[in-house]
N, C-alpha and C. Protein backbone atom coordinates (compact mmCIF):
# COMPACT_ATOMS: atom_id res chain seq x y z
N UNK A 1 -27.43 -3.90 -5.32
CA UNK A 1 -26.26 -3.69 -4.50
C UNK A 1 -25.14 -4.61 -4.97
N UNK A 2 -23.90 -4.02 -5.16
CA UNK A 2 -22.83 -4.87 -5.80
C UNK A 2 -22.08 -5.09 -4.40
N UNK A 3 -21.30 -6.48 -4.35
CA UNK A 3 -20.80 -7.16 -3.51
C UNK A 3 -19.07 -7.13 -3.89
N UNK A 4 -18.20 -6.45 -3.49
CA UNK A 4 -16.78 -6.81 -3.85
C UNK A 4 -15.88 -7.77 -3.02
N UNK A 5 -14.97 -8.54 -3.85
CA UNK A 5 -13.97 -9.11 -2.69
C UNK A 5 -12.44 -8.27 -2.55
N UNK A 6 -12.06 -8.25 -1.70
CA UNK A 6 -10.53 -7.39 -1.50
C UNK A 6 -9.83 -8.91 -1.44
N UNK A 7 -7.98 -8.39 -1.75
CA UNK A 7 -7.47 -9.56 -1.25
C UNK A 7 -6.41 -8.33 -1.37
N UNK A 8 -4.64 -9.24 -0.98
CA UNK A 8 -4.00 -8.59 -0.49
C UNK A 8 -3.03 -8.90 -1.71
N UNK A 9 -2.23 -8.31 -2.42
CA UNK A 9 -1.15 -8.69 -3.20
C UNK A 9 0.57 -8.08 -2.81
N UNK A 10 1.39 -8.30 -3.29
CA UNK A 10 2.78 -7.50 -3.53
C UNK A 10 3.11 -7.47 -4.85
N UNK A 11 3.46 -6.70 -4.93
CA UNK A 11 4.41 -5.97 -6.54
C UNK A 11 5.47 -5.72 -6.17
N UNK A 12 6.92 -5.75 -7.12
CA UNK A 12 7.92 -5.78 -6.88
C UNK A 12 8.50 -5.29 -8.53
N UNK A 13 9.51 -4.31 -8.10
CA UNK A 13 10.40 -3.83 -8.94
C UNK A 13 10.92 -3.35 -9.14
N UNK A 14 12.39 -2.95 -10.32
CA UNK A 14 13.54 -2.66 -10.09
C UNK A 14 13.41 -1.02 -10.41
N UNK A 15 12.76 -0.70 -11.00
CA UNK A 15 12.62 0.58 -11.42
C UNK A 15 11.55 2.28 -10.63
N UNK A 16 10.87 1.20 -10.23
CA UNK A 16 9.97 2.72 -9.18
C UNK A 16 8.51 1.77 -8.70
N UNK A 17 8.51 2.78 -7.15
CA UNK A 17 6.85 1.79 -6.81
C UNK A 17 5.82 1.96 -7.72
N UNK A 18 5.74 3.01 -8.61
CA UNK A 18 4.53 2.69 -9.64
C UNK A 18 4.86 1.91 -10.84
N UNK A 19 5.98 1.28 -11.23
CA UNK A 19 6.36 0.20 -12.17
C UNK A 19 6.07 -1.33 -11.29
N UNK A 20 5.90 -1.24 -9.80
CA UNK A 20 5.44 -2.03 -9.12
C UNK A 20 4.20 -2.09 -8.86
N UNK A 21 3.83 -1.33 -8.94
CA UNK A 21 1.89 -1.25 -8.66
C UNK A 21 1.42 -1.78 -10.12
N UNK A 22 1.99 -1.34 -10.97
CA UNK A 22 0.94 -1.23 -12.09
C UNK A 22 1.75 -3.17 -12.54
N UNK A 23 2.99 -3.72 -12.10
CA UNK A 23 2.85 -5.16 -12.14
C UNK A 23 1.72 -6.14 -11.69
N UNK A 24 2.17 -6.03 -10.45
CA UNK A 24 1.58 -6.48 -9.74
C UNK A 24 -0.30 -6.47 -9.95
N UNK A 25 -1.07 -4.85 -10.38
CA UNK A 25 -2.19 -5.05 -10.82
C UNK A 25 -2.34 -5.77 -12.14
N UNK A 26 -0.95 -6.39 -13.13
CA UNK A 26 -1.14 -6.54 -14.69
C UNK A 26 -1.05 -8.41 -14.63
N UNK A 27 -0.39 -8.65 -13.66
CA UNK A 27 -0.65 -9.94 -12.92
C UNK A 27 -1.79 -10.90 -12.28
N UNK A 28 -2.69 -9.55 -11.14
CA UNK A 28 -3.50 -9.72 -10.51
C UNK A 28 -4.70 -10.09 -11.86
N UNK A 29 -5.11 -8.60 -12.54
CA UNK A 29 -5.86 -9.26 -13.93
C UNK A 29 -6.02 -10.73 -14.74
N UNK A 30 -4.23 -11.22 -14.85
CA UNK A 30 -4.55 -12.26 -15.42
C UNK A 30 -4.86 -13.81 -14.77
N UNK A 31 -4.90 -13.65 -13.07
CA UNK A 31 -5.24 -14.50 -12.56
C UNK A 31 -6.99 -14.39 -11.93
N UNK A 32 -7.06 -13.22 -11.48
CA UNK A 32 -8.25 -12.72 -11.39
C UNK A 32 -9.73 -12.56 -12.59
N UNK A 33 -9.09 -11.80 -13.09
CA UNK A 33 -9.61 -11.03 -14.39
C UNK A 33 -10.01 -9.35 -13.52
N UNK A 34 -11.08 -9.02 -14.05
CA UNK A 34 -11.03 -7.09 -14.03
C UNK A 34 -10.98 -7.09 -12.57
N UNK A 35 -10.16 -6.06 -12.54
CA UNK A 35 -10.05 -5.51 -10.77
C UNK A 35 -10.87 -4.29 -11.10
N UNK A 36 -11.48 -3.66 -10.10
CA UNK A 36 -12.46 -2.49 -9.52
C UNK A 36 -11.85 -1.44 -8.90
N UNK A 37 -10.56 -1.46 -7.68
CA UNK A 37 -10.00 -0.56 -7.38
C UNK A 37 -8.75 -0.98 -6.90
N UNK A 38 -8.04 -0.19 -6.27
CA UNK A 38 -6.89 -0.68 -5.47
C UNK A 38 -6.01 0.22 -4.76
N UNK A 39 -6.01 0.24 -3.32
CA UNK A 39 -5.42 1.25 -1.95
C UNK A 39 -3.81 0.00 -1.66
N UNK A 40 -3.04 1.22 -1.85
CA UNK A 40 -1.37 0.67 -1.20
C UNK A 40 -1.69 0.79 -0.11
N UNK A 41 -1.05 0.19 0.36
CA UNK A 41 -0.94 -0.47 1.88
C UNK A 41 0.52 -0.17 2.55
N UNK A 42 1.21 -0.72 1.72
CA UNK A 42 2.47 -0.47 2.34
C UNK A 42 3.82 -0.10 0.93
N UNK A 43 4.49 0.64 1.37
CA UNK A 43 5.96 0.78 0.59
C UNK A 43 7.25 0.15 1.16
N UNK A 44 7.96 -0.08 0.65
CA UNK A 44 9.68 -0.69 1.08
C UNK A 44 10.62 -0.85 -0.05
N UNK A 45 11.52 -1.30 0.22
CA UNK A 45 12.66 -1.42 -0.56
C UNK A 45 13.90 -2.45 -0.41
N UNK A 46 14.27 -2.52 -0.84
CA UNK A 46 15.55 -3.06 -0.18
C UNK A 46 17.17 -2.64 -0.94
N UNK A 47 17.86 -2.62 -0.18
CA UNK A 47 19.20 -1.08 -0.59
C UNK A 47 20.53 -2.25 -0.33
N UNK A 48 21.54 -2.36 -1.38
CA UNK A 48 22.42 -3.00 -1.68
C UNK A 48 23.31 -1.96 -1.85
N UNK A 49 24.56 -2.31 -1.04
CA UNK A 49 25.78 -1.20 -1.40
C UNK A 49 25.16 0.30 -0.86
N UNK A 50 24.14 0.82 -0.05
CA UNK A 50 24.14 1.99 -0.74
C UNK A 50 23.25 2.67 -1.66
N UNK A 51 22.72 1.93 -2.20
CA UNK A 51 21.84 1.93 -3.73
C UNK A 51 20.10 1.21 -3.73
N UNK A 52 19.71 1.41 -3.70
CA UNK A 52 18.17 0.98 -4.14
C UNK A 52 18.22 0.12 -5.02
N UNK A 53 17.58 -1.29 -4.78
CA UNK A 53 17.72 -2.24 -5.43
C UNK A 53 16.58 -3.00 -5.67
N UNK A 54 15.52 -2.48 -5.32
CA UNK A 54 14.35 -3.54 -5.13
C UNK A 54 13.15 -2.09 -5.13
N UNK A 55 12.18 -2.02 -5.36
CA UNK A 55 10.87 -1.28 -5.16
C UNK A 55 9.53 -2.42 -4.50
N UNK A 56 8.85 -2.34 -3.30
CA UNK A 56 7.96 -3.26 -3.23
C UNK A 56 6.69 -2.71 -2.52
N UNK A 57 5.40 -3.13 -3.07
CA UNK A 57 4.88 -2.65 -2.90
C UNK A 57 3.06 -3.20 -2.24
N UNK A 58 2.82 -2.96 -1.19
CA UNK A 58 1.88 -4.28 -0.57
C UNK A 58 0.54 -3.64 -1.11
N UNK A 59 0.11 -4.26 -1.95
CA UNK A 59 -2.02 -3.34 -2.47
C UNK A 59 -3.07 -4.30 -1.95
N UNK A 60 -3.97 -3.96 -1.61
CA UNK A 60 -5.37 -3.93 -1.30
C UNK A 60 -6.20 -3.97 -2.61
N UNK A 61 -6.53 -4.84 -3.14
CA UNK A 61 -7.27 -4.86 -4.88
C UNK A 61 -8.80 -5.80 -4.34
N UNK A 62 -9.50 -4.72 -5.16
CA UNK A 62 -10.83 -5.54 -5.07
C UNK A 62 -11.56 -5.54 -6.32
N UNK A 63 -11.93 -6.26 -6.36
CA UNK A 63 -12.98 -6.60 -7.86
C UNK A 63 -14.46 -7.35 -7.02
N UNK A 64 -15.33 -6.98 -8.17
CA UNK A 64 -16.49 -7.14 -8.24
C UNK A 64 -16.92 -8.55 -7.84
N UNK A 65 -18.27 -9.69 -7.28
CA UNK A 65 -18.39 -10.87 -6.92
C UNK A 65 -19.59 -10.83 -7.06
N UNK A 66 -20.35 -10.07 -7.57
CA UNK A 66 -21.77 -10.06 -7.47
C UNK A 66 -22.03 -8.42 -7.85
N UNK A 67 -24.00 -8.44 -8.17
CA UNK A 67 -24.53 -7.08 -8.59
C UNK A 67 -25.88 -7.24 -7.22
């Protein structure tokens, strides 16, 4: 039986929430190492002038802790 841990992260970016997801998991890797899966949680933004200025994005990432 494999044992996982979840934790909670944010991604952030200027270009689209999946240029934010896939940060934020390219981050998580190098502090972590291999992640296992990962459920969004939440979407937002933040809008300047009018305009979309921010992409952010709250994930649920879990990797492996045991077999």
């Amino acid at each position: 039986m494999s044992v996982y841990k979840m934790t909670e992260i944010v991604g952030v970016s200027s270009e689209s929430f999946a240029d934010a997801i896939e940060k934020a998991i390219a981050e998580a890797t190098k502090a972590v190492g291999r992640m296992s899966w990962f459920e969004v949680a939440e979407q937002r933004g933040t809008i300047e002038m009018g305009q979309i200025r921010e992409y952010q994005v709250k994930l649920h990432v879990g990797f492996r802790i045991s077999d």
